[in-house]
N, C-alpha and C. Protein backbone atom coordinates (compact mmCIF):
# COMPACT_ATOMS: atom_id res chain seq x y z
N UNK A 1 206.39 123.62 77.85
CA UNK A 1 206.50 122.87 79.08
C UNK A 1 207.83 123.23 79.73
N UNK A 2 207.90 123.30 81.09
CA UNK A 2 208.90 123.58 81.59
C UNK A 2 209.87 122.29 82.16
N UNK A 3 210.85 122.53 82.51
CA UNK A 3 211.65 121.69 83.23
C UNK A 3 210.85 120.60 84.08
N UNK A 4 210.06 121.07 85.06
CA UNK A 4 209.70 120.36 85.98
C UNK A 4 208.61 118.97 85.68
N UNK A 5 208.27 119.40 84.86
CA UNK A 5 207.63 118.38 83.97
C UNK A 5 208.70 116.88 84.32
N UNK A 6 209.47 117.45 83.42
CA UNK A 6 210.49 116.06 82.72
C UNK A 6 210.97 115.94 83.69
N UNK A 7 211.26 116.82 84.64
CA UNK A 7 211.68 116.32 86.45
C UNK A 7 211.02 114.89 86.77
N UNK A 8 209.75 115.47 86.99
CA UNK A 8 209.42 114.86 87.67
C UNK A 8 209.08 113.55 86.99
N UNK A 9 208.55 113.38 85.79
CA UNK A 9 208.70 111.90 85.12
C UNK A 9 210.43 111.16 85.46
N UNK A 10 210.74 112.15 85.00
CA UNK A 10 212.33 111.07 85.26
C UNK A 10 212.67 110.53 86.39
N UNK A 11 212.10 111.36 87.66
CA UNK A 11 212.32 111.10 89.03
C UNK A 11 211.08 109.42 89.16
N UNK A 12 209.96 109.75 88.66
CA UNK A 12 209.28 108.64 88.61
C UNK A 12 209.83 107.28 88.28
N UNK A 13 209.86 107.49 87.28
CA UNK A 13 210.50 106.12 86.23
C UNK A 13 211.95 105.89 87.45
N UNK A 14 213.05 106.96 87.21
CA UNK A 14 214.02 106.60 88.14
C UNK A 14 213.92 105.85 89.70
N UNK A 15 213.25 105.89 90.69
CA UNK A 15 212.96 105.49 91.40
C UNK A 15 211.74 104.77 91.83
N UNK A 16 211.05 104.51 90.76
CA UNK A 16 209.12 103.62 91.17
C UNK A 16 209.30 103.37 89.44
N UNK A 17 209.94 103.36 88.55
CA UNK A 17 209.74 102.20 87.20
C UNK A 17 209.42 101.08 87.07
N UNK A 18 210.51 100.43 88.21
CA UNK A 18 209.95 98.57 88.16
C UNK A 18 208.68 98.31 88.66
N UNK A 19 208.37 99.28 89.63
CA UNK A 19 207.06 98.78 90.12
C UNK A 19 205.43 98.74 89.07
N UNK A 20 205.90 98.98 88.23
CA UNK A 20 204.39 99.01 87.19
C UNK A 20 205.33 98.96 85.63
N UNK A 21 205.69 98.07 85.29
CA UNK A 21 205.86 98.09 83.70
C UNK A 21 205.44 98.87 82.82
N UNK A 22 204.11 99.45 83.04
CA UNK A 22 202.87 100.02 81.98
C UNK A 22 203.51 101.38 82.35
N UNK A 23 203.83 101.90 83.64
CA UNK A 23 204.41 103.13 83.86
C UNK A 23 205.94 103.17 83.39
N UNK A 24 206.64 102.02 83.43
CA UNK A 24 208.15 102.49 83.01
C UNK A 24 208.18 102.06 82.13
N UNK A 25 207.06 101.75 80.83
CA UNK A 25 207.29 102.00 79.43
C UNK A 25 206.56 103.02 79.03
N UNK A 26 205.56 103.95 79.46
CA UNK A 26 205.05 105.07 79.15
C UNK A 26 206.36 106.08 79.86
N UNK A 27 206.87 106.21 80.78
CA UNK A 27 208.06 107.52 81.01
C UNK A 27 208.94 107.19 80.52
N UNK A 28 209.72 105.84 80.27
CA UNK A 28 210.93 105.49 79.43
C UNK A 28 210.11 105.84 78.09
N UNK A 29 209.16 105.88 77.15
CA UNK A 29 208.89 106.03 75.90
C UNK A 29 209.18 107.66 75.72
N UNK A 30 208.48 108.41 76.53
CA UNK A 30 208.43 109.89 77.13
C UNK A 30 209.68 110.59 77.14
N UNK A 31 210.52 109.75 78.12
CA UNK A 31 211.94 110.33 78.23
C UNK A 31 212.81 110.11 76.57
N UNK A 32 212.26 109.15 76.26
CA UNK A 32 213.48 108.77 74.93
C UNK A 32 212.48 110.04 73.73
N UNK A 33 211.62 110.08 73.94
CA UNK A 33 211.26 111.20 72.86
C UNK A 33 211.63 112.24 73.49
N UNK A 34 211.65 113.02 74.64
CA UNK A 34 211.97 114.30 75.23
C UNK A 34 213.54 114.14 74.44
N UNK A 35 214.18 113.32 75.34
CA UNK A 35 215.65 113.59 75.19
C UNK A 35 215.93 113.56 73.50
N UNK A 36 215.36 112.83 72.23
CA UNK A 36 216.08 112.58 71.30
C UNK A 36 215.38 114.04 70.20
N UNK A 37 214.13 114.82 70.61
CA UNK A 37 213.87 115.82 70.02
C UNK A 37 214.85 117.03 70.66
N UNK A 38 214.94 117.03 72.12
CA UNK A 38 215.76 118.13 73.00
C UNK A 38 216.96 117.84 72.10
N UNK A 39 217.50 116.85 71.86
CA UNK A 39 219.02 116.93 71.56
C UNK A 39 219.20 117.41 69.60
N UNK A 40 217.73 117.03 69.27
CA UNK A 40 218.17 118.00 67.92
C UNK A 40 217.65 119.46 67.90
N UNK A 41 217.48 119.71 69.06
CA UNK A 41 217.01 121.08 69.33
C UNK A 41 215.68 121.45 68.76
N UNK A 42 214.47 120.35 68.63
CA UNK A 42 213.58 120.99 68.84
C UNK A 42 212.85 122.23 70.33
N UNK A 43 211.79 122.65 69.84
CA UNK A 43 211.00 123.46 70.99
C UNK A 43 210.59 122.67 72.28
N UNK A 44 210.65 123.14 72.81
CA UNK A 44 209.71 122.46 74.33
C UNK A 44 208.52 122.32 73.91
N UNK A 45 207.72 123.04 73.40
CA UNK A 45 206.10 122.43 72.39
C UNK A 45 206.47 120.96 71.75
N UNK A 46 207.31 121.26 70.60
CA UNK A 46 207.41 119.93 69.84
C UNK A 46 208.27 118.95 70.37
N UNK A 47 208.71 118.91 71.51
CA UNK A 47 209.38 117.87 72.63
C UNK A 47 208.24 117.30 73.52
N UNK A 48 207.26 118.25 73.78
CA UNK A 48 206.56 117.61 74.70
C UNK A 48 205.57 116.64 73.55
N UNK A 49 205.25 116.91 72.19
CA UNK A 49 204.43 116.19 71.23
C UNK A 49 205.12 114.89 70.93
N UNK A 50 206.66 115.75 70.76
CA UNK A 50 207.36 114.14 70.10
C UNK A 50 207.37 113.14 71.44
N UNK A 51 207.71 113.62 73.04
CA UNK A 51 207.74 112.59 73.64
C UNK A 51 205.95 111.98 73.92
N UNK A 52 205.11 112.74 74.48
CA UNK A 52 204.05 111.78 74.08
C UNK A 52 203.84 110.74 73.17
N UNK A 53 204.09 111.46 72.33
CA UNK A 53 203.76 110.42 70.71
C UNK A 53 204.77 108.98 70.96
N UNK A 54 206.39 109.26 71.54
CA UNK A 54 207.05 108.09 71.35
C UNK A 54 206.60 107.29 72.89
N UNK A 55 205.87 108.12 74.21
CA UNK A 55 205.23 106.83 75.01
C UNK A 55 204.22 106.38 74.52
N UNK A 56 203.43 106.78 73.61
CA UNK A 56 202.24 106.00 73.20
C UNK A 56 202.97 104.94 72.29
N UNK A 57 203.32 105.39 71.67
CA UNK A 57 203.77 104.32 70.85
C UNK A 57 204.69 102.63 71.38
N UNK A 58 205.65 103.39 72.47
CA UNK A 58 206.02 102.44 73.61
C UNK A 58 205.45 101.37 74.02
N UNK A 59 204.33 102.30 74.17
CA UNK A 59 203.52 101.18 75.60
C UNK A 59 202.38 100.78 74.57
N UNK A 60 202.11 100.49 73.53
CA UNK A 60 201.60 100.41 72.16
C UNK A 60 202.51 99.23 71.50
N UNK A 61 203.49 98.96 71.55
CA UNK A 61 204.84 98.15 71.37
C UNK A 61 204.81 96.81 72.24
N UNK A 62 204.77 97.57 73.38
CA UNK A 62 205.09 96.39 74.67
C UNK A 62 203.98 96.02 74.50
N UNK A 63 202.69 96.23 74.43
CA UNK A 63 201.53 96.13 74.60
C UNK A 63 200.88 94.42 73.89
N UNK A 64 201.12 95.07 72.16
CA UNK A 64 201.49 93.74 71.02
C UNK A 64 202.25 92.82 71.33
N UNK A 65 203.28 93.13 71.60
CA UNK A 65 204.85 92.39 71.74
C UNK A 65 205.00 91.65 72.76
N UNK A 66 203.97 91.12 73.58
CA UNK A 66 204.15 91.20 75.10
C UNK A 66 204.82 89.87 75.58
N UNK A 67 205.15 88.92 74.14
CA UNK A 67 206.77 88.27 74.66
C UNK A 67 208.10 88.85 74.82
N UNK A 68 208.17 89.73 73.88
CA UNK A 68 209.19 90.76 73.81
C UNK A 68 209.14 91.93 74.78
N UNK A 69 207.83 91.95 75.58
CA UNK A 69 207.58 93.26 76.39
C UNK A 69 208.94 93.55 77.27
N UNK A 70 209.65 92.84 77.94
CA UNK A 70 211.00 92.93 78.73
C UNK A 70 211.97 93.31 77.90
N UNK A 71 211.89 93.15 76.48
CA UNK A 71 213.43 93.60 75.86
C UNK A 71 212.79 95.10 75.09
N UNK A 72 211.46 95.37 74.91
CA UNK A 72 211.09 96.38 74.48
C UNK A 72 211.63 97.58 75.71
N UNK A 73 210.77 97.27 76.87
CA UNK A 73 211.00 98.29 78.40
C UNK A 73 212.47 98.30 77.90
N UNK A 74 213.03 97.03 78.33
CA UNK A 74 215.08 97.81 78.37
C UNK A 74 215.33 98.82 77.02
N UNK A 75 214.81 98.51 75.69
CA UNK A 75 215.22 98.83 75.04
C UNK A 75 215.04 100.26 74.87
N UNK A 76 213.41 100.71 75.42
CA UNK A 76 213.56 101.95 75.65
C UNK A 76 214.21 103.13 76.43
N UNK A 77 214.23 102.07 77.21
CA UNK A 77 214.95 102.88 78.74
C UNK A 77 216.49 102.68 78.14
N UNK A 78 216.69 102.07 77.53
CA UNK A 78 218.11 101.80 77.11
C UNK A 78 218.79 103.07 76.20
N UNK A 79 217.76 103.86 75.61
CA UNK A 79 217.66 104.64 74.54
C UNK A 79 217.57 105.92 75.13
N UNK A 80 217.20 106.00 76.47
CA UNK A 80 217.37 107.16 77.36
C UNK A 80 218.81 107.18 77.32
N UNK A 81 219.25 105.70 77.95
CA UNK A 81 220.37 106.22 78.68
C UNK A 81 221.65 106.66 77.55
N UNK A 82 221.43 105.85 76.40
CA UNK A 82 222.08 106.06 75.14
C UNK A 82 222.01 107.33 74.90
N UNK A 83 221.32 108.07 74.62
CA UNK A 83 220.49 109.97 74.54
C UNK A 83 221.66 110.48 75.31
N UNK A 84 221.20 110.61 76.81
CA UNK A 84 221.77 111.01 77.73
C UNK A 84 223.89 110.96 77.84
N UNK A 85 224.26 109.28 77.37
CA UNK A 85 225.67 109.12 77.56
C UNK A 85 225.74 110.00 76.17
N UNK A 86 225.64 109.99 75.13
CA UNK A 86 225.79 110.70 73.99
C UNK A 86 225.63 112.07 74.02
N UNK A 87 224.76 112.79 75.40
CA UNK A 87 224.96 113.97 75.38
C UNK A 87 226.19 114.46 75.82
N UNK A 88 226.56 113.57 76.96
CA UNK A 88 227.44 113.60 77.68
C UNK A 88 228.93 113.86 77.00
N UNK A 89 228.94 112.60 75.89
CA UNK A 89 230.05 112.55 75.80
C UNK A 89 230.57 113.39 74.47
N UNK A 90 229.68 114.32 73.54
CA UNK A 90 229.57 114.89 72.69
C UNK A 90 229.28 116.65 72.56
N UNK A 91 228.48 116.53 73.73
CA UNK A 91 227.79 118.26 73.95
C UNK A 91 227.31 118.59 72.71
N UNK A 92 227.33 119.60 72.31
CA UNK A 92 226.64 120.43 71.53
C UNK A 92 226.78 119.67 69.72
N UNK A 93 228.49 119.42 69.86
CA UNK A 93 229.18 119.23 68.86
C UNK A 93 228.40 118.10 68.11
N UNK A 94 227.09 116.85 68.53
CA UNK A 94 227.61 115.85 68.03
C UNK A 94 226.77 115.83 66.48
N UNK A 95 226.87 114.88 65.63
CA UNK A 95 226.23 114.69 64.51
C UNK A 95 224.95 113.53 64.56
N UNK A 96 224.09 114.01 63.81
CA UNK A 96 222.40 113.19 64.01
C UNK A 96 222.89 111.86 63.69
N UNK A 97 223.37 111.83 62.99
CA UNK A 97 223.65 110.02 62.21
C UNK A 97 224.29 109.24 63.27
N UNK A 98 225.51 109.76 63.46
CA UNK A 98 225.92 109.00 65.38
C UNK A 98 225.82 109.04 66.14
N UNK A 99 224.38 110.51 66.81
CA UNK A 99 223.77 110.30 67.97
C UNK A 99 222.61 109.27 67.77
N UNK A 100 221.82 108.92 66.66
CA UNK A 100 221.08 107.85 66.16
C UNK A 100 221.79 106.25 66.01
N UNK A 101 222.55 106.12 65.54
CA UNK A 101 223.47 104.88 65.90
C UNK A 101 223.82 105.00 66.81
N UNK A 102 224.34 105.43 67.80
CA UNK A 102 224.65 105.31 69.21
C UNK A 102 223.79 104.87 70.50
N UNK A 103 222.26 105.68 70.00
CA UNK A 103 221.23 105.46 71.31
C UNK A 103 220.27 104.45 70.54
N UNK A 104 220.41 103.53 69.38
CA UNK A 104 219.66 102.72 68.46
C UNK A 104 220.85 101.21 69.53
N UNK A 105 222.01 101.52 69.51
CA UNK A 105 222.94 100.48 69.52
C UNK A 105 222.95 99.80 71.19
N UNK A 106 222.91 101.54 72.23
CA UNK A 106 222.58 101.07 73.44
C UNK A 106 221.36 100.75 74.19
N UNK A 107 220.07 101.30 73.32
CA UNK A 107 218.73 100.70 73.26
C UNK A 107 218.53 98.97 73.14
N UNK A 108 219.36 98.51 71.67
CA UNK A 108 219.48 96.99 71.33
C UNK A 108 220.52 96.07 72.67
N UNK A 109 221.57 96.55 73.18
CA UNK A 109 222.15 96.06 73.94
C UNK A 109 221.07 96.24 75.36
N UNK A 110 220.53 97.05 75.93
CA UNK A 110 219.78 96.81 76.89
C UNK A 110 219.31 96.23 77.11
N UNK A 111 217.99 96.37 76.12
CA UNK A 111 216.62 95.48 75.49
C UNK A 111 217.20 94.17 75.81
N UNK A 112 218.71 93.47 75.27
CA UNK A 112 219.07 92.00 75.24
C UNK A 112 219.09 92.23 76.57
N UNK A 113 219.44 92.70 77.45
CA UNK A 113 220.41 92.31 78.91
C UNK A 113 219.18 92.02 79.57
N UNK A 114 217.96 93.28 79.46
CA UNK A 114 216.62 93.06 80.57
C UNK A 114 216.07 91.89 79.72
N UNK A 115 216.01 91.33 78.40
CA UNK A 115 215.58 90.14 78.25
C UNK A 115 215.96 89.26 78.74
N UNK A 116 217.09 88.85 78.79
CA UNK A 116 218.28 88.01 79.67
C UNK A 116 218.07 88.16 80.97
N UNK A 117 217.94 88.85 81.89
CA UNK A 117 217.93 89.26 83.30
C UNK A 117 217.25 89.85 83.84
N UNK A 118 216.28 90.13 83.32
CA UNK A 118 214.44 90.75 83.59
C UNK A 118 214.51 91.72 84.78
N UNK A 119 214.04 91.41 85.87
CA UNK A 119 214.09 92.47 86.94
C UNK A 119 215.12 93.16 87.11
N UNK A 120 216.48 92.80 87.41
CA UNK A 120 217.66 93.51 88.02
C UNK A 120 218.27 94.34 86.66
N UNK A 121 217.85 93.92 85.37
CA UNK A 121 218.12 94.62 84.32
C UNK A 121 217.34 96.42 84.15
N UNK A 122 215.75 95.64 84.31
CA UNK A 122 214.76 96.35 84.11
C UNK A 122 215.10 97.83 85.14
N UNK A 123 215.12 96.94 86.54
CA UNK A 123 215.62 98.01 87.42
C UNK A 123 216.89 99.13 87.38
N UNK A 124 217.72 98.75 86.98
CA UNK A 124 218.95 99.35 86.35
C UNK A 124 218.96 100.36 84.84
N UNK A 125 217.88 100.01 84.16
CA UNK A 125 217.61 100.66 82.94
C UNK A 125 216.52 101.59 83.86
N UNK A 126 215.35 101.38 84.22
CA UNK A 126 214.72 102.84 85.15
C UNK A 126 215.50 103.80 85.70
N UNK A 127 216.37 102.78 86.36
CA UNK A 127 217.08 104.19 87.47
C UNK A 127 217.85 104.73 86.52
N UNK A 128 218.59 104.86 86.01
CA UNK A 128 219.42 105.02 84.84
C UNK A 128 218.94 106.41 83.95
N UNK A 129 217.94 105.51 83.07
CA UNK A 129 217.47 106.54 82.56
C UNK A 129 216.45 107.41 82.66
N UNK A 130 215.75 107.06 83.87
CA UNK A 130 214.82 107.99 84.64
C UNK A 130 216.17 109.06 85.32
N UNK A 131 217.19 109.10 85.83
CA UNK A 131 218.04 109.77 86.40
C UNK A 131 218.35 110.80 85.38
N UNK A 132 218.84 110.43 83.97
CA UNK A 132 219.33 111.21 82.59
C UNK A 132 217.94 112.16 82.47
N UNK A 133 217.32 111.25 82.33
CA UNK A 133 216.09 112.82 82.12
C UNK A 133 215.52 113.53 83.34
N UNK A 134 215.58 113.74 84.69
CA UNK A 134 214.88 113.94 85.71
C UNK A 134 216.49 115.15 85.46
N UNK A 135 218.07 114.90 85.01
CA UNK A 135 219.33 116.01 85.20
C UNK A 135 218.55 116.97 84.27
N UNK A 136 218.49 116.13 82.58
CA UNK A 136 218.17 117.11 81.42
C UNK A 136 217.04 118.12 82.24
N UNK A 137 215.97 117.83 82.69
CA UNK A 137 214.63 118.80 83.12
C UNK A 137 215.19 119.97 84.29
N UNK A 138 216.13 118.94 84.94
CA UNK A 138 216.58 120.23 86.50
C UNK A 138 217.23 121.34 85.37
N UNK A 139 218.04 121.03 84.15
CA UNK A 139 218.90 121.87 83.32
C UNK A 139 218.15 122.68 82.48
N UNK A 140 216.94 122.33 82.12
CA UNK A 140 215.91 122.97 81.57
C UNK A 140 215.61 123.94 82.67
N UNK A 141 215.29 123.94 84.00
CA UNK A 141 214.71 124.53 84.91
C UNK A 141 215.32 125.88 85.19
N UNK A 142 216.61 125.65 85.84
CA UNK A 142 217.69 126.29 85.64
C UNK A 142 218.61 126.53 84.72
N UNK A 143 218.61 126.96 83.70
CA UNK A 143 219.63 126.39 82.55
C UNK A 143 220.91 127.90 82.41
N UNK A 144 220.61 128.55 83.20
CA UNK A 144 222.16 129.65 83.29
C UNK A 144 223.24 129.14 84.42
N UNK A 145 222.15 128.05 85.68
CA UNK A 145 223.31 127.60 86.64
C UNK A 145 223.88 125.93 86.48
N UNK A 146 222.64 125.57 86.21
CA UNK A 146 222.81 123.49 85.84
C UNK A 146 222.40 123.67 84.42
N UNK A 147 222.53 124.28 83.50
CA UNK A 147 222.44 123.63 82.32
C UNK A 147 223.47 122.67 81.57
N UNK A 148 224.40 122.72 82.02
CA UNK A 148 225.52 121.52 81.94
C UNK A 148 225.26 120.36 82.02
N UNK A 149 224.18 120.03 83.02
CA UNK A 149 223.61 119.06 82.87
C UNK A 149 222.84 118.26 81.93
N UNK A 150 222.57 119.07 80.92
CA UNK A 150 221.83 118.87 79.92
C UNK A 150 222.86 118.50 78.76
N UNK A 151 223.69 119.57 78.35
CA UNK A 151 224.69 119.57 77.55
C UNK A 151 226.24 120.63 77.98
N UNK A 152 227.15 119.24 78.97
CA UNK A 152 228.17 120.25 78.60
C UNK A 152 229.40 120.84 77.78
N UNK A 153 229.52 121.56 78.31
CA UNK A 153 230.66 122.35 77.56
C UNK A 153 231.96 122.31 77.54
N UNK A 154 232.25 121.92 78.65
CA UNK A 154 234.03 121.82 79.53
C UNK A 154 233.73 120.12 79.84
N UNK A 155 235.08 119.64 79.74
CA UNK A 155 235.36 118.60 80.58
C UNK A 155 235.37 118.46 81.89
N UNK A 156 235.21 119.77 82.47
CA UNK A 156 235.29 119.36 83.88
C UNK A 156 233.43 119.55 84.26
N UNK A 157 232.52 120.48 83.48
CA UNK A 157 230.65 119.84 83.33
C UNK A 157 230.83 118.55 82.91
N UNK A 158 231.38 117.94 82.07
CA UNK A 158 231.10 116.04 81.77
C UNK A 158 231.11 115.72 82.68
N UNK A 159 232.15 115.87 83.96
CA UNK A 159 232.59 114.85 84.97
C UNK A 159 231.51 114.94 85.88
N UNK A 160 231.24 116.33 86.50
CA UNK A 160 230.12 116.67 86.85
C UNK A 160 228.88 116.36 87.07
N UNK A 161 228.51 116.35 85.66
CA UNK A 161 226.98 116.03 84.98
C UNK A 161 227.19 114.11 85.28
N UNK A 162 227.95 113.82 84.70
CA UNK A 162 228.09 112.19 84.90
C UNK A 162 228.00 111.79 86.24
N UNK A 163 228.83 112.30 87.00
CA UNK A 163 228.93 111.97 88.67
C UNK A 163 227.39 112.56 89.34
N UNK A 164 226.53 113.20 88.93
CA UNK A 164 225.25 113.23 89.24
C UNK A 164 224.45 112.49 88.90
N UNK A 165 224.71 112.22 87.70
CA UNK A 165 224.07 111.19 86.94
C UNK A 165 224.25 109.36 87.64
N UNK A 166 225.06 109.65 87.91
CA UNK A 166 225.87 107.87 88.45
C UNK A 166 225.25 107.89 89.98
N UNK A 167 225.40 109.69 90.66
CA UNK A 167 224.63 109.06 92.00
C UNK A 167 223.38 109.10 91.82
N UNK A 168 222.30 109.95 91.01
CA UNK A 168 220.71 109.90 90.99
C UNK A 168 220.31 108.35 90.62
N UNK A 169 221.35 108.15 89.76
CA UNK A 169 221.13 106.55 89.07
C UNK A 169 220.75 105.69 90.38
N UNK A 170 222.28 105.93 91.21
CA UNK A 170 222.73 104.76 91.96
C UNK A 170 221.43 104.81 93.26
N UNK A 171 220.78 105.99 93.28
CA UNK A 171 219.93 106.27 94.15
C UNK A 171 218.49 105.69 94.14
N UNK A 172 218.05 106.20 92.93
CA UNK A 172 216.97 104.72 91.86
C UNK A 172 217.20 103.97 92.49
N UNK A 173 218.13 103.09 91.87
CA UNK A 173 218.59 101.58 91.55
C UNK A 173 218.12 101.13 93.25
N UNK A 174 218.76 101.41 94.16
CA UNK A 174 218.93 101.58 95.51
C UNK A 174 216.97 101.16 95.97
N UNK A 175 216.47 102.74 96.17
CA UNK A 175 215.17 102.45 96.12
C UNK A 175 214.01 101.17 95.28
N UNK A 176 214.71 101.08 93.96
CA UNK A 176 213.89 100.20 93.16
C UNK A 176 213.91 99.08 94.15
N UNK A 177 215.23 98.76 94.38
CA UNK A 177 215.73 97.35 94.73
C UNK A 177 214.89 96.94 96.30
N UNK A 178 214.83 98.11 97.12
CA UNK A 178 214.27 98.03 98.51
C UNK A 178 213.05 97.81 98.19
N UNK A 179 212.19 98.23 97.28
CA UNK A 179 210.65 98.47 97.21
C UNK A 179 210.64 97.06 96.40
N UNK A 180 211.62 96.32 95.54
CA UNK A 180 211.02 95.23 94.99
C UNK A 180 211.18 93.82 95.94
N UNK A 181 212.12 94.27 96.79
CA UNK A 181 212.60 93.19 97.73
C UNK A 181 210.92 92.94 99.07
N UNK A 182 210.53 94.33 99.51
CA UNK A 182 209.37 94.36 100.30
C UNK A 182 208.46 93.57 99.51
N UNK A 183 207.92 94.23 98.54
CA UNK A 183 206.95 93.54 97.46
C UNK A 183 206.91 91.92 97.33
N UNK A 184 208.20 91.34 97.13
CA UNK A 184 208.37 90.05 97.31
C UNK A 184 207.41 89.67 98.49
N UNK A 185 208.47 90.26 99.59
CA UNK A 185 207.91 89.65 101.42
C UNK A 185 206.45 89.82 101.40
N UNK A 186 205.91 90.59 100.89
CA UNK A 186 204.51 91.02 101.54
C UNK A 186 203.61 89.58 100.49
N UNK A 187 203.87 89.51 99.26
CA UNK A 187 203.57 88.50 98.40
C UNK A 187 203.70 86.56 98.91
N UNK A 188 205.47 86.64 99.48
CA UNK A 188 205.61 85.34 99.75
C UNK A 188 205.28 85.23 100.98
């Protein structure tokens, strides 16, 4: 599978997540398996298996769970963004045991916050980590000019990759918020 794939899920989830739960726990499940096989360097074959396998299982989760369904969604999407800051802040260098405690720890802290604060959480964990995987796929796409985006190398790709990351985020977040605010009006 190529880049554009995970583009375009991430772009999904990132900007139209809140609007269907069932969709931003199938691309948040998607993205957290893309990103956590990509980062131990499996194949693009066995990335595209492992992330299927972890949205089924997702939306398989929320599905059962469906008091917990709000801290499951954050928690996944939480686990993107955990993936993603851990690529960030580690590159190539990091070790499995504390990229696993790290995106386990900001998965559990999410999960609490969108339980706690449901929509504006939920929305913030889409854009977020729909943004982290929609960079990783453009870096897949291109990966001799933006692959930094994926994993960089220099401190001055972190700043980079992050400051793309913070505006695709902030760009989500933005859209989510307009499309959930209409949704209201057209409802009340």
């Amino acid at each position: 599978m190529t880049g554009v794939g995970v583009v375009l899920v991430g772009l999904l989830l990132c900007f139209a997540g809140r609007l269907s739960i069932n969709l931003a726990v199938l691309a948040s499940g998607f993205a957290l398996g893309w990103l956590v096989a990509e980062g131990l360097g499996s194949s693009p074959g066995v990335a595209v298996v492992v992330a299927a396998c972890a949205a089924v299982v997702a939306w398989v989760l929320a599905t059962l769970v469906f008091r917990a369904a709000m801290f499951v969604v954050g928690a996944v999407a939480g686990g993107v963004i955990g993936a993603k800051l851990f690529g960030l802040l580690q590159g190539d260098d990091g070790s499995v045991v504390l990229a696993i405690l790290f995106v386990v720890a900001v998965a559990v802290l999410t999960g609490l916050a969108t339980q706690r604060f449901h929509e504006t959480a939920v929305i913030w964990a889409c854009a977020f980590g729909g943004a982290g995987l929609a960079l990783s796929g453009v870096a897949r796409v291109w990966p001799d000019t933006l692959g930094f985006l994926r994993t960089p190398h220099t401190t001055t790709e972190a700043i980079l990759s992050a400051a793309a990351w913070l505006v695709l985020g902030g760009l989500g977040w933005s859209v989510q918020r307009r499309l959930t605010r209409q949704r209201s009006r057209i409802r009340g």
